[in-house]
Protein backbone atom coordinates (compact mmCIF):
# COMPACT_ATOMS: atom_id res chain seq x y z
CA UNK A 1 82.18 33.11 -61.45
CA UNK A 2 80.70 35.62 -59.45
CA UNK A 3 77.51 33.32 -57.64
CA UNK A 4 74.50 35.25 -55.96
CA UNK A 5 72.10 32.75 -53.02
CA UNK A 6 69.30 34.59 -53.64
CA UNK A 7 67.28 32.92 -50.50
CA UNK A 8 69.29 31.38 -47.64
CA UNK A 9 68.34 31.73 -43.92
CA UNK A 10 71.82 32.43 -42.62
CA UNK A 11 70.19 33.07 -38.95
CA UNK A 12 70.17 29.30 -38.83
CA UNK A 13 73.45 28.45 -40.11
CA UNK A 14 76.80 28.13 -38.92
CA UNK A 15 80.07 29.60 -40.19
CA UNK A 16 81.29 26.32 -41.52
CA UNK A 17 78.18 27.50 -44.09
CA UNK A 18 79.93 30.68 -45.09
CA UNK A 19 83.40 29.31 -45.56
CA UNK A 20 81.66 26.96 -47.46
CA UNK A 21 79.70 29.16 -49.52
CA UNK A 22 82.87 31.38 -49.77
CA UNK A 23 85.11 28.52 -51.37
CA UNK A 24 82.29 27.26 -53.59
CA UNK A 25 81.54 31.21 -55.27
CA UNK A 26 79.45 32.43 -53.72
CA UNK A 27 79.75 36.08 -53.05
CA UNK A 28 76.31 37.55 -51.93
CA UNK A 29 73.25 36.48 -50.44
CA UNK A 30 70.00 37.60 -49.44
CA UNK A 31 68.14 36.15 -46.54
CA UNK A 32 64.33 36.41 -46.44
CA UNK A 33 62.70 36.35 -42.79
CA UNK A 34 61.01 33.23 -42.02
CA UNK A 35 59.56 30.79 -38.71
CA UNK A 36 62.26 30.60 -36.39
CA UNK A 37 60.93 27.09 -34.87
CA UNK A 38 58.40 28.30 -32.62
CA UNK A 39 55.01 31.05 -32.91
CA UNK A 40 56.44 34.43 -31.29
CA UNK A 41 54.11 35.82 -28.82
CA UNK A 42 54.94 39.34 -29.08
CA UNK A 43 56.17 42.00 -31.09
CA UNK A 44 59.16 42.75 -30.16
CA UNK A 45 60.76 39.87 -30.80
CA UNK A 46 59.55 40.25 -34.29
CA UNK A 47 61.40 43.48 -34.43
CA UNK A 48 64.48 42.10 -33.11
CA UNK A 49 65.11 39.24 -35.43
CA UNK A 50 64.76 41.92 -37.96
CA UNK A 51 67.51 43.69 -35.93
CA UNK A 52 69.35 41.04 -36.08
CA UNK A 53 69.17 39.90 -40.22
CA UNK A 54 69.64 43.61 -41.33
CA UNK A 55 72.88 44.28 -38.86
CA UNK A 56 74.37 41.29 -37.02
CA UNK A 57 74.44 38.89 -40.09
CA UNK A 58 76.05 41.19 -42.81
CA UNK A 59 78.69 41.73 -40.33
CA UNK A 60 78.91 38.07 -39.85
CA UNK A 61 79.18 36.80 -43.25
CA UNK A 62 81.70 40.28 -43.98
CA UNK A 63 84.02 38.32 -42.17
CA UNK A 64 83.94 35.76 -44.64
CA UNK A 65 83.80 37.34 -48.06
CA UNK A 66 79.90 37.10 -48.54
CA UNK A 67 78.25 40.52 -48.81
CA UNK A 68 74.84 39.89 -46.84
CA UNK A 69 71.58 41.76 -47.51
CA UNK A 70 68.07 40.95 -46.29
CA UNK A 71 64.37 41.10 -46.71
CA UNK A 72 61.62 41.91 -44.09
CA UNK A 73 58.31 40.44 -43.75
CA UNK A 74 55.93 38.81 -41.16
CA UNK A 75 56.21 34.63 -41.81
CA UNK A 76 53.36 33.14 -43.41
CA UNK A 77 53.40 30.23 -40.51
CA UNK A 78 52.49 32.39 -37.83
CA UNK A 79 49.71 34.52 -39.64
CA UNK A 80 46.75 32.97 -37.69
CA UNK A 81 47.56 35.40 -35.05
CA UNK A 82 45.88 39.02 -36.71
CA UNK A 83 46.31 41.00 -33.56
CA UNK A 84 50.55 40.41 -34.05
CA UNK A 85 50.30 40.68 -37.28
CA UNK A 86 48.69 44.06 -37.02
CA UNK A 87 50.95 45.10 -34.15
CA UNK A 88 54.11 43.92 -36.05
CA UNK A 89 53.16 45.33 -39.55
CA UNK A 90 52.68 48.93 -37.68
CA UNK A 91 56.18 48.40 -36.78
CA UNK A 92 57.70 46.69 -39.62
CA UNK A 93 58.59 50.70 -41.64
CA UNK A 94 61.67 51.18 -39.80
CA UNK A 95 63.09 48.02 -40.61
CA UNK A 96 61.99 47.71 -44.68
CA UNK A 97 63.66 51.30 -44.93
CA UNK A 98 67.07 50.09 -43.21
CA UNK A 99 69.88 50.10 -45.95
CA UNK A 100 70.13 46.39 -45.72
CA UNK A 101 66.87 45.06 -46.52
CA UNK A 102 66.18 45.28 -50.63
CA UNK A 103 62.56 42.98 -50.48
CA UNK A 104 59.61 42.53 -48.38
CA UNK A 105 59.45 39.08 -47.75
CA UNK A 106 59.22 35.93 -47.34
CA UNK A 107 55.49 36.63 -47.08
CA UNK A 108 52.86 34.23 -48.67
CA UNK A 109 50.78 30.74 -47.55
CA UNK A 110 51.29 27.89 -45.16
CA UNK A 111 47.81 26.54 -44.39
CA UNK A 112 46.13 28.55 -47.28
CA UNK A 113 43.11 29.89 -45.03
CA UNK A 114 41.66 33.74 -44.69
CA UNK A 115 44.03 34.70 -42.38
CA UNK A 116 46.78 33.95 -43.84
CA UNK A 117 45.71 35.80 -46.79
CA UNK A 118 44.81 38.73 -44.88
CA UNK A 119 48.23 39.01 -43.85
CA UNK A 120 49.55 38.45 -47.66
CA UNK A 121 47.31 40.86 -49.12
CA UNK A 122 48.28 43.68 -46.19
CA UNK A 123 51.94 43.23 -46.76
CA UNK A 124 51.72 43.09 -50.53
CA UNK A 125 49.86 46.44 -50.31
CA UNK A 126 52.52 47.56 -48.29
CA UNK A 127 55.13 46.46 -50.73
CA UNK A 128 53.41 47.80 -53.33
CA UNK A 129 53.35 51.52 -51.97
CA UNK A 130 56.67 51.60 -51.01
CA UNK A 131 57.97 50.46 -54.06
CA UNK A 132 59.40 47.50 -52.62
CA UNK A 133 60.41 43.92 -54.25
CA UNK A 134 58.66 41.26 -52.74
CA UNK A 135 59.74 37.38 -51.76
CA UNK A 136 56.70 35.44 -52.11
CA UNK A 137 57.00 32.13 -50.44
CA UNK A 138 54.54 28.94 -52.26
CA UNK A 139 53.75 26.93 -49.48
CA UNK A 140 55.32 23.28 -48.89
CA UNK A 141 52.27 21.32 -49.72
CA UNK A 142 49.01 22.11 -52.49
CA UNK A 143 51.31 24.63 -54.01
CA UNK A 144 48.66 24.14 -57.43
CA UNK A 145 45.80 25.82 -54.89
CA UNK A 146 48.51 28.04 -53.30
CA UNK A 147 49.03 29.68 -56.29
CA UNK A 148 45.46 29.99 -56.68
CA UNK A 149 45.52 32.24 -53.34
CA UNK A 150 48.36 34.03 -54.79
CA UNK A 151 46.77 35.27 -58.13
CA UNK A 152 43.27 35.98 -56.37
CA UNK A 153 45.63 38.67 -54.25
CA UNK A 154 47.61 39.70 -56.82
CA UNK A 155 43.35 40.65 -58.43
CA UNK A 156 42.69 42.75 -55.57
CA UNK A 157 45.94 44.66 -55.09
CA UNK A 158 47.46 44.25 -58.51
CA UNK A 159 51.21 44.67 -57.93
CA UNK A 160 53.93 45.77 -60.54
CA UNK A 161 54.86 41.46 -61.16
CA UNK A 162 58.01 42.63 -62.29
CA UNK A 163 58.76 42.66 -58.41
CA UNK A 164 57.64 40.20 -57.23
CA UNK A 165 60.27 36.63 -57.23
CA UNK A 166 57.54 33.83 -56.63
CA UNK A 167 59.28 31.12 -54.64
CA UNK A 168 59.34 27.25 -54.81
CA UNK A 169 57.82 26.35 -57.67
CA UNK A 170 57.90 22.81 -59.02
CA UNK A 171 56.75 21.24 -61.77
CA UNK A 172 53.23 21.22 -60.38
CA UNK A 173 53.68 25.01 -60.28
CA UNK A 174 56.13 26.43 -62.86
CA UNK A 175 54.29 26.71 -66.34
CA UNK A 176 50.95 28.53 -64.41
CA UNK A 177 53.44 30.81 -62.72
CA UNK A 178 55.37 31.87 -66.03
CA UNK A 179 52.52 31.87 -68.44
CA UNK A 180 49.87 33.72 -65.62
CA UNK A 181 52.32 36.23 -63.97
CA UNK A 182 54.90 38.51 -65.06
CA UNK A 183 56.66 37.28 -61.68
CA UNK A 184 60.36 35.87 -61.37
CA UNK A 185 60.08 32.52 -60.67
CA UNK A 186 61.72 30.78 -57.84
CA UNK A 187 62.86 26.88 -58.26
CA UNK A 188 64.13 25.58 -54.72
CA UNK A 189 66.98 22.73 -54.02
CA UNK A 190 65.75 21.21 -50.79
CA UNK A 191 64.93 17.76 -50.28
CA UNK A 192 61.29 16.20 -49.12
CA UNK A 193 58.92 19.48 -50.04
CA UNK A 194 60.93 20.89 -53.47
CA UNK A 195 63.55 19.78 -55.97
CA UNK A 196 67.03 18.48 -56.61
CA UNK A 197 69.67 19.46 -59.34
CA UNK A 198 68.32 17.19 -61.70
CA UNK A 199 64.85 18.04 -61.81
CA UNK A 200 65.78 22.02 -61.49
CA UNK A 201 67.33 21.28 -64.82
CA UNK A 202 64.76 19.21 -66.62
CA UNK A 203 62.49 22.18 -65.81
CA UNK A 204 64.89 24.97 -67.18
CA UNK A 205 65.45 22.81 -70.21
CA UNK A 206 61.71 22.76 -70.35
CA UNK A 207 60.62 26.35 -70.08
CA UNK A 208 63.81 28.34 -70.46
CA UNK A 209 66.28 30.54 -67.53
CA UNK A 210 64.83 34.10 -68.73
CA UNK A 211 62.66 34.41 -65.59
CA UNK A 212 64.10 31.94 -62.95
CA UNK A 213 65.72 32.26 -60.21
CA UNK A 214 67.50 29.57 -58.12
CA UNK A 215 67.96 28.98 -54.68
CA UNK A 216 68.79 26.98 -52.01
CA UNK A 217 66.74 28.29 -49.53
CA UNK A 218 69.08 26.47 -46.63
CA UNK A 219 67.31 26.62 -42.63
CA UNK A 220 67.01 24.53 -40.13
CA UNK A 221 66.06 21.51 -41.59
CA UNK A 222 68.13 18.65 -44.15
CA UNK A 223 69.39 21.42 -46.71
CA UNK A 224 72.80 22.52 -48.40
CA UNK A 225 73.88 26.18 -48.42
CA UNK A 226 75.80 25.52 -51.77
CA UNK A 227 72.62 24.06 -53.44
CA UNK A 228 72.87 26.66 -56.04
CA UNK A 229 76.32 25.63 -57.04
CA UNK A 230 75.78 22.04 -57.14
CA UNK A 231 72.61 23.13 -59.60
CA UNK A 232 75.17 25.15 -61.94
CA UNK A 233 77.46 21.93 -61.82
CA UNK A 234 74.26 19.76 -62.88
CA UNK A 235 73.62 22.09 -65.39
CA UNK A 236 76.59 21.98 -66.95
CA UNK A 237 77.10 18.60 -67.06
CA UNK A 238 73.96 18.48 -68.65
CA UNK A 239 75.13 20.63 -71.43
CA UNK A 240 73.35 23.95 -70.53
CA UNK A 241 74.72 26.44 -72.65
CA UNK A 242 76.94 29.42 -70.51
CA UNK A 243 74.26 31.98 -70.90
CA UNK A 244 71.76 29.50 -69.02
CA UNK A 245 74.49 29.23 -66.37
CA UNK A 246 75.40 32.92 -65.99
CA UNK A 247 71.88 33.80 -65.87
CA UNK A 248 71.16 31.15 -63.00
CA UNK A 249 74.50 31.87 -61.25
CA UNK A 250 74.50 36.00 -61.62
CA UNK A 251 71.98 37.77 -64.15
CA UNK A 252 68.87 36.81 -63.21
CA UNK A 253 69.12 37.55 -59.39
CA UNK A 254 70.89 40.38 -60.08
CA UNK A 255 68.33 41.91 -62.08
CA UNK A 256 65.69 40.98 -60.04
CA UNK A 257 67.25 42.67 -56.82
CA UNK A 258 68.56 45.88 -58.51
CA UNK A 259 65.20 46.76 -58.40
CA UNK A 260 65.79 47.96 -54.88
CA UNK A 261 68.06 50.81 -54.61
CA UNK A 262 69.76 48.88 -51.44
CA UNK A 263 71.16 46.16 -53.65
CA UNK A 264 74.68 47.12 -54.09
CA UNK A 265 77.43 43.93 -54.23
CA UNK A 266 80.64 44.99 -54.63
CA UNK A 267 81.93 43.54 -57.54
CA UNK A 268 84.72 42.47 -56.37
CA UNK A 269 84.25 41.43 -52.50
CA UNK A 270 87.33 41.63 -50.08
CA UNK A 271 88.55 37.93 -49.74
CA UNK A 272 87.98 36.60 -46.15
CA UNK A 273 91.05 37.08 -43.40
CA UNK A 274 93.25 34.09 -42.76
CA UNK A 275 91.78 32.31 -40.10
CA UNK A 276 93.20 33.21 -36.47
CA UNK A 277 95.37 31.02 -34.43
CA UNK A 278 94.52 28.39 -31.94
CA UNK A 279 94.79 30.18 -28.43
């Protein structure tokens, strides 16, 4: 089975992960831009972790069978700071037109305050006139009033929903976000803030797999970059039909990226070199 991570941040991973990943089925990933531990003070360095997810990683995880693409955005956590995030989004062009990025994202809430959704609303305009798919991140905590935030900008700049993949639902979340958006609708494996196996598959039993999308959404923190594969194994184990599977593992993410023109996994990635000697 041909598995697609449809939000890891390989920038904080090892390559352990990607053997890992590799050996588990995984064969393509996408990694959204997120807080990389501490506010950034300028714009540059902004512009050079984008540098670094849209050329460094793909080459990285090449060497291990996982075809590696990437999504641009300025990190809800650090949107208190306008001035950057007017300096950065003047920037950010270059870097959402680079063959490697197929979103704008992860862009969304943390402290759910008018700055933050100044910077939301400015990046899903941009999104919006470029075309773009968007990664829209729920934040950790009040995700009920998040969402709130969410459809108030989604009012005032009324995006294509088909786009947009609206991340980490839970249960608190997930029948709002189907039933009040035509989003794709993100349910996370990670422990503490989102869910496990089992409660990603009392919710798909629940509401169906035609609009959700599964991740693991592995960083920094206590989190698995085979999530998503220990999710399949839950669900079938719980006796998820095959289409439910395929759709989690493949179809949906698939669908939901091909929207960008970027997206292109080969269907049949190179297997990874043998591993070189000890010196």
């Amino acid at each position: 089975m041909f598995i697609i991570e449809p939000h890891i941040h390989m920038y904080s991973r090892t390559t352990d992960d990607y053997q890992a990943m590799f050996a588990a089925g995984i064969r393509a990933c996408v990694e959204p831009s997120f807080w990389l531990g501490s506010h950034r003070r300028h714009a540059g360095t902004f512009f050079d972790y984008f540098e670094n997810i849209l050329t460094f990683e793909p080459t990285r995880s090449e060497r291990f069978g996982i075809d590696h693409f990437a999504a641009v955005a300025y990190n809800p956590k650090e949107a208190e700071n306008k001035t950057l995030v007017d300096e950065v989004l003047a920037g950010i062009g270059a870097y959402l037109d680079h063959p490697r990025c197929v979103a704008m994202g992860e862009i969304g809430f943390n402290n759910l305050n008018d700055a933050e959704y100044y910077c939301f609303t400015r990046q899903l305009a941009i999104a919006k006139e470029r075309g773009l798919p968007v990664i829209i991140h729920i934040s950790h905590y009040r995700k009920p009033e998040c969402l709130d935030w969410i459809l108030r900008g989604f009012d005032e700049v009324k995006p294509d929903q088909r786009l947009i993949y609206l991340d980490h639902n839970t249960e608190d979340t997930i029948a709002r976000a189907l039933s009040q958006t035509d989003c794709w609708c993100g349910l996370t494996v990670y422990p503490i803030s989102k869910l496990d196996p089992a409660r990603v598959s009392a919710i798909i039993r629940q509401h169906g797999s035609e609009r959700i999308i599964v991740s693991g959404s592995a960083d920094w923190g206590i989190s698995d970059p085979v999530s998503l594969v220990k999710v399949i194994a839950r669900l079938r184990a719980d006796g998820h039909p095959e289409s439910t599977i395929q759709r989690i593992a493949f179809d949906n993410p698939n669908t939901f990226y091909s929207q960008s023109p970027n997206w292109r996994p080969p269907p049949h990635p190179t297997p990874p070199p043998p591993p070189l000697p000890p010196p």
